[in-house]
Protein backbone atom coordinates (compact mmCIF):
# COMPACT_ATOMS: atom_id res chain seq x y z
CA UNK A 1 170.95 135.68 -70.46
CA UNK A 2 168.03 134.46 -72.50
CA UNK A 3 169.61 131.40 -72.97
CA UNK A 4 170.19 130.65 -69.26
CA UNK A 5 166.02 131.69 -68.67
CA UNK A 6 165.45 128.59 -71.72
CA UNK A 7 167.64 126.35 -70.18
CA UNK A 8 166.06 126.58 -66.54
CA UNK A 9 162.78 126.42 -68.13
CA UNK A 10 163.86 123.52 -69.75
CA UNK A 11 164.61 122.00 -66.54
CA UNK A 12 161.73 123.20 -64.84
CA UNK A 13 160.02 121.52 -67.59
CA UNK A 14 161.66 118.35 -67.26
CA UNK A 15 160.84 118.00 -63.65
CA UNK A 16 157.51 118.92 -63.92
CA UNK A 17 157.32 115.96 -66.31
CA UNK A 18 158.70 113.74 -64.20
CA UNK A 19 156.79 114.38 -61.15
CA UNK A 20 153.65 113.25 -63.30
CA UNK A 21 155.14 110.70 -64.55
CA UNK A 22 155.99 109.27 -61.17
CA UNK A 23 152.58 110.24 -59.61
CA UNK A 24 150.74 108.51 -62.54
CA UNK A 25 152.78 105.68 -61.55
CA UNK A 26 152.27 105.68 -57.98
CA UNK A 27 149.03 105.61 -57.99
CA UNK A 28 149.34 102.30 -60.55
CA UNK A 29 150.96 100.77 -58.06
CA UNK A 30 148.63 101.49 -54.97
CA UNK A 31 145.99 100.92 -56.89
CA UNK A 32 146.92 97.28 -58.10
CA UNK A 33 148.43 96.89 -54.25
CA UNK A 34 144.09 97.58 -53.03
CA UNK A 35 143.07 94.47 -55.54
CA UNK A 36 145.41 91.94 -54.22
CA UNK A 37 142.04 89.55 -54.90
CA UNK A 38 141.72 90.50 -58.51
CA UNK A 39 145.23 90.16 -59.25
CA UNK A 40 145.90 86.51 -57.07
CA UNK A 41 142.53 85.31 -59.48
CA UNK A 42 144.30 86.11 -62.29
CA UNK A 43 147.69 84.73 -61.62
CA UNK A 44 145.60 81.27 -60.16
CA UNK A 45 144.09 81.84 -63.61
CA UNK A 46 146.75 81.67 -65.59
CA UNK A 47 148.48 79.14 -63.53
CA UNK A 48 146.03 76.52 -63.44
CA UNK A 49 144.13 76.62 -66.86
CA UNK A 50 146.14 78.32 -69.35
CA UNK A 51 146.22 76.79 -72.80
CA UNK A 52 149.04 79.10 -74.01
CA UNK A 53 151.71 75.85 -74.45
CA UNK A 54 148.98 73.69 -76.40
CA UNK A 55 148.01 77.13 -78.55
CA UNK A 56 151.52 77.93 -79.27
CA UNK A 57 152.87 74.20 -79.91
CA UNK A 58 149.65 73.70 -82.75
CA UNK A 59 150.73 77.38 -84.26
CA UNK A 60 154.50 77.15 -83.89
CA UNK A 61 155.46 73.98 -84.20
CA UNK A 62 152.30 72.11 -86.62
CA UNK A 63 151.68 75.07 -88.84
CA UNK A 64 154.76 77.17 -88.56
CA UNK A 65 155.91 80.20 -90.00
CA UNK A 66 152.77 82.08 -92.21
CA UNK A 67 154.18 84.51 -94.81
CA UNK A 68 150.97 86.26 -96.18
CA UNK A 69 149.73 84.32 -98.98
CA UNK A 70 151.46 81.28 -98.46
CA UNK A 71 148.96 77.97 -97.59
CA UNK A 72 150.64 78.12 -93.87
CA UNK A 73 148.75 81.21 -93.56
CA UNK A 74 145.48 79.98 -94.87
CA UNK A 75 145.92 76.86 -92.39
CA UNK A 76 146.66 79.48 -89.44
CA UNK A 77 143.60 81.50 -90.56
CA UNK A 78 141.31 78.41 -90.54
CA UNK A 79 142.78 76.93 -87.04
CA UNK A 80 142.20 80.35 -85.47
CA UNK A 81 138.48 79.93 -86.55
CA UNK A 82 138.69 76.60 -85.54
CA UNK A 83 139.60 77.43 -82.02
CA UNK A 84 137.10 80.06 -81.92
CA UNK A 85 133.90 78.44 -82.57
CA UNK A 86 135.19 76.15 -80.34
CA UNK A 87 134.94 78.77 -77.47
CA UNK A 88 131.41 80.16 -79.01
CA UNK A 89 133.07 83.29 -80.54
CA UNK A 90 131.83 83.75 -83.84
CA UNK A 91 134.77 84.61 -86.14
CA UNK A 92 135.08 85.03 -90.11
CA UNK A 93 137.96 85.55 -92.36
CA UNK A 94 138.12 88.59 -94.34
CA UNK A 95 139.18 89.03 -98.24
């Protein structure tokens, strides 16, 4: 008997999980449905001036693969610096 009462409060459990789960969801999803604006800028965003390929084709392909202290690594750390002082942010490498 006391194993069927921890099993079906296992369940109820389970559901109850799941229902918040799903509501926290839900409301994700009618939420981001509200800002079709917000979302359409940043797709147009991302479409239209998005660096990633020239990022990734300098860091792949020119500098490649950056085991720690290897001189790949160093070169990544300075182009990341690079590339952010480019865009104002003011970066420094740590020891």
């Amino acid at each position: 008997m006391k194993t069927r009462v921890s099993f079906q409060l296992l369940l109820l459990r389970n559901k109850a999980f799941i229902f918040l789960i799903s509501s926290v969801c839900s409301y994700g999803v009618l939420n981001a449905q509200s800002s079709d604006a917000v979302i359409d800028n940043i797709v147009k965003e991302a479409n239209n001036n998005s660096q990633l390929q020239k990022l990734a084709h300098e860091l792949f392909d020119m500098i490649g693969p950056r085991l720690v202290g290897t001189p790949q690594m160093q070169k990544a750390n300075e182009w990341a610096l690079s590339k952010y002082a480019g865009w104002g942010i003011n970066a420094h490498n740590e020891q």
